[in-house]
PDB file of N, CA and C in Angstrom:
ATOM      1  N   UNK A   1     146.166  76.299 102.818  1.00  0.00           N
ATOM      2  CA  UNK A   1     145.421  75.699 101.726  1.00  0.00           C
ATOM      3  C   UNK A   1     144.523  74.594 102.276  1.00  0.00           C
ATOM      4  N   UNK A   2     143.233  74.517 101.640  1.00  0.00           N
ATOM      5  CA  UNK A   2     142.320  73.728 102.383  1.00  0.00           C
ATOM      6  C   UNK A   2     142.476  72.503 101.339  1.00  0.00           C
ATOM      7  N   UNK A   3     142.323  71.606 102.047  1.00  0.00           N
ATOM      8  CA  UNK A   3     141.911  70.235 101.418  1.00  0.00           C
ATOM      9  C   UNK A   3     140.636  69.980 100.766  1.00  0.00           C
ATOM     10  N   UNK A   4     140.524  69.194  99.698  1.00  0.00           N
ATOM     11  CA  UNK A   4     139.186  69.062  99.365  1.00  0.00           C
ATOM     12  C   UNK A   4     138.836  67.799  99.729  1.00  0.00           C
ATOM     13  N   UNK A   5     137.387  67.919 100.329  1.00  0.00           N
ATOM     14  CA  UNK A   5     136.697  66.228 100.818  1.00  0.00           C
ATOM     15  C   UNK A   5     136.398  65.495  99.752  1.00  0.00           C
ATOM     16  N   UNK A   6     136.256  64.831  99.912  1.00  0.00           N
ATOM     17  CA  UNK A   6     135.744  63.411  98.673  1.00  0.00           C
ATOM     18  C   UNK A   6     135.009  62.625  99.338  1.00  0.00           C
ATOM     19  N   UNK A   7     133.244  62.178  98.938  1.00  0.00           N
ATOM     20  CA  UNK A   7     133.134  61.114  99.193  1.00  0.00           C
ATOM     21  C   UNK A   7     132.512  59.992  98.159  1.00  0.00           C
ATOM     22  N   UNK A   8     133.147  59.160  98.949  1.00  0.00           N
ATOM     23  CA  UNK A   8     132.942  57.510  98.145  1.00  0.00           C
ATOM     24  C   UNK A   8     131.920  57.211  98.382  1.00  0.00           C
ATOM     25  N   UNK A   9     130.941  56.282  98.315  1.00  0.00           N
ATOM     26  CA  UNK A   9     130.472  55.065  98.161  1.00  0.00           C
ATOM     27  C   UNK A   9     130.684  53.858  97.964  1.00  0.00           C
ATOM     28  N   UNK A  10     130.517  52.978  99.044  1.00  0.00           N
ATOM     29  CA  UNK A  10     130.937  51.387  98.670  1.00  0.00           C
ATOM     30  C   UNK A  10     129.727  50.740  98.240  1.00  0.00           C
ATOM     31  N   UNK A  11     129.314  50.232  97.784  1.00  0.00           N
ATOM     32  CA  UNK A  11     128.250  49.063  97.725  1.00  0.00           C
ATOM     33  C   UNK A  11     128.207  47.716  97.541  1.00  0.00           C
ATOM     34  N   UNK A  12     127.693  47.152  98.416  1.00  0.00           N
ATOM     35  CA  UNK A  12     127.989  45.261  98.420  1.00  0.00           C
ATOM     36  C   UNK A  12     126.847  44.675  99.434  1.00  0.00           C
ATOM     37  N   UNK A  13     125.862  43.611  98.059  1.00  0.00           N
ATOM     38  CA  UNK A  13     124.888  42.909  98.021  1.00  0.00           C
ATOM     39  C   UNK A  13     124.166  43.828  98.894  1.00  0.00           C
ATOM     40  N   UNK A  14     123.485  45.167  98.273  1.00  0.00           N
ATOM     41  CA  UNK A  14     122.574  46.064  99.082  1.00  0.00           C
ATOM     42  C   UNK A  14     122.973  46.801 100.091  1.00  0.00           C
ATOM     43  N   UNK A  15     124.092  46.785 100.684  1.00  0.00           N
ATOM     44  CA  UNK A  15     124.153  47.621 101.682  1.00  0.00           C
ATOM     45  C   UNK A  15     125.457  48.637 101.505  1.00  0.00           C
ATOM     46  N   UNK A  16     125.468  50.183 101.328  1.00  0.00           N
ATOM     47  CA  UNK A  16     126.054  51.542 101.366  1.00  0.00           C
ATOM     48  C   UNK A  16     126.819  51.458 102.255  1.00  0.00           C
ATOM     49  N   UNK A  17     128.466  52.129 102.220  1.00  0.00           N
ATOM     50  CA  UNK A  17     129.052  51.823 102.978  1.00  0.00           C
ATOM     51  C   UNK A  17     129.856  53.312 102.805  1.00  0.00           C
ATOM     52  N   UNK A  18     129.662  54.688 103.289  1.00  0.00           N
ATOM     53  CA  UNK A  18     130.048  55.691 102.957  1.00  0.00           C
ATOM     54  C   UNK A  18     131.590  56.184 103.305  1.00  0.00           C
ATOM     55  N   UNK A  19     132.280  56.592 102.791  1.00  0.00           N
ATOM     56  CA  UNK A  19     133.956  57.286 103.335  1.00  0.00           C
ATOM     57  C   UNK A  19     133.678  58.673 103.323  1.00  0.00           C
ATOM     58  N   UNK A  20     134.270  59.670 103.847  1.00  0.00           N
ATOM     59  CA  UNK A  20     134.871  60.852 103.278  1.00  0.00           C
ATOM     60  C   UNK A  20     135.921  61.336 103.842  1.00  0.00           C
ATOM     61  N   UNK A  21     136.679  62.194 103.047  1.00  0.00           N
ATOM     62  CA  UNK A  21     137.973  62.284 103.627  1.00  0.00           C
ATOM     63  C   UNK A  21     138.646  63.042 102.235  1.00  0.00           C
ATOM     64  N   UNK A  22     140.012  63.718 102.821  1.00  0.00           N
ATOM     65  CA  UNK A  22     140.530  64.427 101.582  1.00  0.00           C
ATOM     66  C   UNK A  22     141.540  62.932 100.900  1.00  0.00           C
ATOM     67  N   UNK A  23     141.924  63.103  99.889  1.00  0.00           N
ATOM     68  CA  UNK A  23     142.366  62.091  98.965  1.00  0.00           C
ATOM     69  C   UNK A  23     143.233  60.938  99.890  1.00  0.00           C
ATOM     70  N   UNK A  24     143.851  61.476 100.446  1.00  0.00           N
ATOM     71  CA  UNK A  24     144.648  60.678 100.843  1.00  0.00           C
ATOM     72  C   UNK A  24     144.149  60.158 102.459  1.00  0.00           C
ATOM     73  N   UNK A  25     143.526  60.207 102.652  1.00  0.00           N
ATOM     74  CA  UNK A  25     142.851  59.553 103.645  1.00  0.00           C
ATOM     75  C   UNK A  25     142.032  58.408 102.857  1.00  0.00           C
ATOM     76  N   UNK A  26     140.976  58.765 102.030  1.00  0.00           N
ATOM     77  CA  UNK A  26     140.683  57.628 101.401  1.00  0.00           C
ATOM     78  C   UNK A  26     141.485  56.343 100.384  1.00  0.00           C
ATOM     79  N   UNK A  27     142.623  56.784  99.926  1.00  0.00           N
ATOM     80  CA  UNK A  27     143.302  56.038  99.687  1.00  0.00           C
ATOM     81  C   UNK A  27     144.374  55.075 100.324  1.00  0.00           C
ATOM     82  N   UNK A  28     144.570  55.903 102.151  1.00  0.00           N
ATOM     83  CA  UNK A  28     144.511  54.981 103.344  1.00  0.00           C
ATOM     84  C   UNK A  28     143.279  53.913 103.514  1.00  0.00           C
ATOM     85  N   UNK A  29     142.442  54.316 103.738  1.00  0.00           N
ATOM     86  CA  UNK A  29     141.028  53.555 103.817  1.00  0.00           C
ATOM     87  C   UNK A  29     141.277  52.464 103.386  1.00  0.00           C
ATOM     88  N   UNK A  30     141.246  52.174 101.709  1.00  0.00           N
ATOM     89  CA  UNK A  30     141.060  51.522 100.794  1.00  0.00           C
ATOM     90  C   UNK A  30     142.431  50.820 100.442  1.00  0.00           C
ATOM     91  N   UNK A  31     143.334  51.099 100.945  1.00  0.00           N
ATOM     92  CA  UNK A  31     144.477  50.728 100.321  1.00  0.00           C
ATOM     93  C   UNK A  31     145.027  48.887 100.449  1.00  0.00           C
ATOM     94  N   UNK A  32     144.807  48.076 101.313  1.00  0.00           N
ATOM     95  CA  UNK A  32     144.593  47.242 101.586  1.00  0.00           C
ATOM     96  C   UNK A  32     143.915  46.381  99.754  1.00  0.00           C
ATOM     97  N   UNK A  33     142.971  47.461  99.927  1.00  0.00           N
ATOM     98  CA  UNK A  33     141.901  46.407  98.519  1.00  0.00           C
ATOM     99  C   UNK A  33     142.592  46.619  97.200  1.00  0.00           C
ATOM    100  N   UNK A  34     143.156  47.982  97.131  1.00  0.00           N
ATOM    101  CA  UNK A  34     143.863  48.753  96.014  1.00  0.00           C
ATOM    102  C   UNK A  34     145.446  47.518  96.126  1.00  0.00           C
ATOM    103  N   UNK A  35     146.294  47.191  96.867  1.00  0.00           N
ATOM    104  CA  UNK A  35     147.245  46.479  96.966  1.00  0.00           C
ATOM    105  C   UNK A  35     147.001  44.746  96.413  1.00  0.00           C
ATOM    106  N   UNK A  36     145.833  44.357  96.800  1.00  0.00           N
ATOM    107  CA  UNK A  36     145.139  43.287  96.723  1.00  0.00           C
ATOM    108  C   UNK A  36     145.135  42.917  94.932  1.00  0.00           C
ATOM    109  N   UNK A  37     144.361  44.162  94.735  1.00  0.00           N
ATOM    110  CA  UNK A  37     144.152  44.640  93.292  1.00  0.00           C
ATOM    111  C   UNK A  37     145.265  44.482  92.966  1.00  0.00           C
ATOM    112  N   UNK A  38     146.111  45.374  93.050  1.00  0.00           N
ATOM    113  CA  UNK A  38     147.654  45.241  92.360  1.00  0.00           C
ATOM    114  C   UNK A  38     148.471  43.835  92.353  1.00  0.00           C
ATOM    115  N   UNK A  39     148.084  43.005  92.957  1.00  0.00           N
ATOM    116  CA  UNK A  39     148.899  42.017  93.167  1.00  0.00           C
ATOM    117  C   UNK A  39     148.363  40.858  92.444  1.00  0.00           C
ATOM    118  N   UNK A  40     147.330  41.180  91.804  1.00  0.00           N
ATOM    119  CA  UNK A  40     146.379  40.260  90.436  1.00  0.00           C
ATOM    120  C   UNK A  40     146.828  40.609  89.249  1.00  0.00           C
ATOM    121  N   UNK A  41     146.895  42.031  89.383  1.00  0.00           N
ATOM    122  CA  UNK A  41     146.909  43.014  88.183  1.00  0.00           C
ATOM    123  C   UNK A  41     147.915  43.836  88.133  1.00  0.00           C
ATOM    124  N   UNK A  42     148.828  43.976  87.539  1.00  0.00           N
ATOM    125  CA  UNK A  42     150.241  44.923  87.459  1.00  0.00           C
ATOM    126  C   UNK A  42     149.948  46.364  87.196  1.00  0.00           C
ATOM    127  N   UNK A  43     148.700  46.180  86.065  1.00  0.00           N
ATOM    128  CA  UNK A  43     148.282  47.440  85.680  1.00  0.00           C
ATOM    129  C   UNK A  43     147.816  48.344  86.578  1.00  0.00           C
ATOM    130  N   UNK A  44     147.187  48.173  87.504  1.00  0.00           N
ATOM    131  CA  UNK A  44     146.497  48.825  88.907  1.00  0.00           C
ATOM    132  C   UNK A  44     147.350  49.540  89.620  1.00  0.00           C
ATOM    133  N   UNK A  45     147.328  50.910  89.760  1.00  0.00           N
ATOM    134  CA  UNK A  45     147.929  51.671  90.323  1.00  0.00           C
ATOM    135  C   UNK A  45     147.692  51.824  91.775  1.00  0.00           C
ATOM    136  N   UNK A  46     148.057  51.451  92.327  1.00  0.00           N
ATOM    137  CA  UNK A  46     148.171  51.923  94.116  1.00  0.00           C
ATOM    138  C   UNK A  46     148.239  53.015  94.875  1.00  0.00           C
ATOM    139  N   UNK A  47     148.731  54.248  93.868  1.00  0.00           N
ATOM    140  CA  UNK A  47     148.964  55.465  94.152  1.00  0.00           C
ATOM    141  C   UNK A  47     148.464  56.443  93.593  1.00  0.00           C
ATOM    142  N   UNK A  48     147.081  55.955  93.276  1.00  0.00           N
ATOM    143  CA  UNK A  48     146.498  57.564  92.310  1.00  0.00           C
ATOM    144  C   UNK A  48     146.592  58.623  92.651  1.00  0.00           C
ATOM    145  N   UNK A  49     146.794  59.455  91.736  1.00  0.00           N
ATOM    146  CA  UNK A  49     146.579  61.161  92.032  1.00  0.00           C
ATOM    147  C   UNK A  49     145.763  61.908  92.386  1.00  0.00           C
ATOM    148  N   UNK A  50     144.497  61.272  91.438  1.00  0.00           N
ATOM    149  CA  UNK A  50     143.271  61.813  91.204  1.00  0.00           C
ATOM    150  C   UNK A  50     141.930  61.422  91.771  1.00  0.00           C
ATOM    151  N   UNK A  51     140.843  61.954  92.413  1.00  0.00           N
ATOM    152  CA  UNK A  51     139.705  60.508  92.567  1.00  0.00           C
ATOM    153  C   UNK A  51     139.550  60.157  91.439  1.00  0.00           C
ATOM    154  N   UNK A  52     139.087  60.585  90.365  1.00  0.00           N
ATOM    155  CA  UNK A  52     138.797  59.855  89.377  1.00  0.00           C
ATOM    156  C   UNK A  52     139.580  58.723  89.024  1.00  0.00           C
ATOM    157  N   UNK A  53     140.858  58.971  88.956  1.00  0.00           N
ATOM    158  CA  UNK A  53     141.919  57.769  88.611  1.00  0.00           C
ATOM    159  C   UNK A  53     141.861  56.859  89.878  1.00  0.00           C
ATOM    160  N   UNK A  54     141.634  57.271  91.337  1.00  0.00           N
ATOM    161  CA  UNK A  54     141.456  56.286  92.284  1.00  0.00           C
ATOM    162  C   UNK A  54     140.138  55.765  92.364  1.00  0.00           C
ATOM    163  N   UNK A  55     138.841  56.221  91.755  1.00  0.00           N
ATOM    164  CA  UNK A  55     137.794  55.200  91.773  1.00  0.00           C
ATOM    165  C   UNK A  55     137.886  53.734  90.383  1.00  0.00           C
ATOM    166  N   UNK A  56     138.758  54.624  89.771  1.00  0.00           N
ATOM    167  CA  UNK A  56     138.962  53.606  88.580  1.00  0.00           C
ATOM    168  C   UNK A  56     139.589  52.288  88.897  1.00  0.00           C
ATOM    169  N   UNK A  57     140.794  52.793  89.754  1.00  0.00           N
ATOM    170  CA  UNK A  57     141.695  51.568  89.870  1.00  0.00           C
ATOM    171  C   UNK A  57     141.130  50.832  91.277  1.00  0.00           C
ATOM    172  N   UNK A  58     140.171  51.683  91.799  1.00  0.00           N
ATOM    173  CA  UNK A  58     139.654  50.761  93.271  1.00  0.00           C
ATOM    174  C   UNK A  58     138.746  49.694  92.373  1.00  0.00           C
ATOM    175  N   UNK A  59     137.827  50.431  91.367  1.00  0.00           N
ATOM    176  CA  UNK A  59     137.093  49.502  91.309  1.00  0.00           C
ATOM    177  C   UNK A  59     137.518  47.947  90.066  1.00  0.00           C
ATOM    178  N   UNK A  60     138.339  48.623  89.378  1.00  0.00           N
ATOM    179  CA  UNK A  60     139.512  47.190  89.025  1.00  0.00           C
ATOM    180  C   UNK A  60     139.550  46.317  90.693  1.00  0.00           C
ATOM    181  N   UNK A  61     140.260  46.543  91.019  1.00  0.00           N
ATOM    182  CA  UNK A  61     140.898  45.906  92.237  1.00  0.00           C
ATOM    183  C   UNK A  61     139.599  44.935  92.865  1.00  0.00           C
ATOM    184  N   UNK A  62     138.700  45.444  93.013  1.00  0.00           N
ATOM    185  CA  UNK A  62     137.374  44.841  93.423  1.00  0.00           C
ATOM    186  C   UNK A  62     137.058  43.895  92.303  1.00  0.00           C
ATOM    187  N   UNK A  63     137.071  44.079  91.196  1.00  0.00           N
ATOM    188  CA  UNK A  63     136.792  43.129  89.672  1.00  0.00           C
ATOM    189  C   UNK A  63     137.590  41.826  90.292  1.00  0.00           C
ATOM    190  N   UNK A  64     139.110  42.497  90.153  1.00  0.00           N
ATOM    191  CA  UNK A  64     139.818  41.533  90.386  1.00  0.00           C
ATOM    192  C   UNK A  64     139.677  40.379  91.396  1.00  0.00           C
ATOM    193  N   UNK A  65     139.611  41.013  92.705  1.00  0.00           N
ATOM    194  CA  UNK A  65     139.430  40.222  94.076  1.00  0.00           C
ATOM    195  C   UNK A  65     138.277  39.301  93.990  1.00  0.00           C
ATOM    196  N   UNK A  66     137.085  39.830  93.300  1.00  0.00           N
ATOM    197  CA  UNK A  66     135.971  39.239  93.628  1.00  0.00           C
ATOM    198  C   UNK A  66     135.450  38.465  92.048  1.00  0.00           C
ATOM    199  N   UNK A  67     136.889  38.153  91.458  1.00  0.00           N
ATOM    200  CA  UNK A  67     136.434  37.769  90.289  1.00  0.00           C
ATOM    201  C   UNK A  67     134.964  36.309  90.049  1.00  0.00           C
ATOM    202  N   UNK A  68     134.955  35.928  91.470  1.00  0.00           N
ATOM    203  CA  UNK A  68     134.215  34.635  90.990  1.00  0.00           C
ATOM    204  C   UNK A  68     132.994  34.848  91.785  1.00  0.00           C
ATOM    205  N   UNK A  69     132.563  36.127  92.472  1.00  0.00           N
ATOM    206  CA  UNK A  69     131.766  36.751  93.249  1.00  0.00           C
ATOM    207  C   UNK A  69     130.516  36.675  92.134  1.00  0.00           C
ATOM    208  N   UNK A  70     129.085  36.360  92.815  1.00  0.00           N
ATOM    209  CA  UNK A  70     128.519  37.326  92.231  1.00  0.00           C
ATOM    210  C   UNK A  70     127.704  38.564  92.515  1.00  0.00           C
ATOM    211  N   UNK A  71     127.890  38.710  93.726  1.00  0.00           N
ATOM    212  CA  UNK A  71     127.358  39.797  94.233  1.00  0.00           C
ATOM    213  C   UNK A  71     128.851  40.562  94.282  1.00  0.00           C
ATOM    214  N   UNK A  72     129.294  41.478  93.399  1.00  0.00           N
ATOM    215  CA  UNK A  72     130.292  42.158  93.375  1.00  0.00           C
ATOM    216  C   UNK A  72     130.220  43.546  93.916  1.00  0.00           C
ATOM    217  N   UNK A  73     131.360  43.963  94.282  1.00  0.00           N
ATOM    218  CA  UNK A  73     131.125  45.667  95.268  1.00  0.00           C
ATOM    219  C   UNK A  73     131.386  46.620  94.052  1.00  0.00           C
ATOM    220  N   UNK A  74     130.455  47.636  94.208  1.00  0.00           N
ATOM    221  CA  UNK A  74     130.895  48.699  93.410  1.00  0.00           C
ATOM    222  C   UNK A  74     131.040  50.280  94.218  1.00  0.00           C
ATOM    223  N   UNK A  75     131.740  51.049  93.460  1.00  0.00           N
ATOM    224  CA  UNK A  75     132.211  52.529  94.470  1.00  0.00           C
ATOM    225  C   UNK A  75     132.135  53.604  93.259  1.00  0.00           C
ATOM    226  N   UNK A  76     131.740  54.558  93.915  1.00  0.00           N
ATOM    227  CA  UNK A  76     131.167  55.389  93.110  1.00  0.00           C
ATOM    228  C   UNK A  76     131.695  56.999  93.801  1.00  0.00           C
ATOM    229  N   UNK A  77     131.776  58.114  93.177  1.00  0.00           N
ATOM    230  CA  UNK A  77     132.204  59.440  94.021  1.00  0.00           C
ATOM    231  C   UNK A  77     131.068  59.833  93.789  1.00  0.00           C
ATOM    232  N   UNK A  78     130.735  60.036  95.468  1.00  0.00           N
ATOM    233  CA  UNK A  78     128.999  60.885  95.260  1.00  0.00           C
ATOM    234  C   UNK A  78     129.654  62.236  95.713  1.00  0.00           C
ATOM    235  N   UNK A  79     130.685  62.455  95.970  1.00  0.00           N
ATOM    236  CA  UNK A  79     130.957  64.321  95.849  1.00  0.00           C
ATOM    237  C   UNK A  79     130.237  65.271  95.512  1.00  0.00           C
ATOM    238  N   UNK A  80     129.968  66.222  96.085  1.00  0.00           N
ATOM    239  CA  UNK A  80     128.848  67.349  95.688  1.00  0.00           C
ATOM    240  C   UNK A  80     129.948  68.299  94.487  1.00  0.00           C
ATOM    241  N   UNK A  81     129.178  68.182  93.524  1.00  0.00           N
ATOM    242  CA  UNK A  81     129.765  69.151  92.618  1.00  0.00           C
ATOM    243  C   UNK A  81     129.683  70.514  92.791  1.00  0.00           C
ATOM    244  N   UNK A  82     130.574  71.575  93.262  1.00  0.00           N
ATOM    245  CA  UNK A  82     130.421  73.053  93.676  1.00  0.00           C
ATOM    246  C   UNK A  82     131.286  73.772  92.800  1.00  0.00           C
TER     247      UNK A  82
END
């Protein structure tokens, strides 16, 4: 069974910061920020299933961290839809 790739997008104050990787590689990646997140926020899941549910809770986690930021990071799944 093949894995499916995913890729992210980071963005912060202008500059693209690309991942790809099957789920769980990117949620290695990121996990650090996702934990960070969780430790503000109870609600923030650390272990998503889904990308969708892991761009959600990455980008909480980033809200959170960078609450007094104003150049804040945002992440986005630019995945090719097939």
């Amino acid at each position: 069974m093949t894995k499916k790739i995913y890729t992210v997008r980071k963005t912060k104050n202008g500059r693209d910061t690309i991942v790809s990787g099957d789920l769980q590689y990117i949620k290695e990646y990121f996990s650090y920020t996702l934990e960070c997140g969780a430790s503000w926020n109870r609600k923030i899941n650390r272990y998503p299933k889904t990308i969708k549910s892991f761009i959600s809770n990455l980008q909480k986690s980033y809200e959170e961290v960078e609450a007094s930021c104003y150049e804040r990071t945002y992440v986005k799944n630019i995945t090719d839809k097939k």
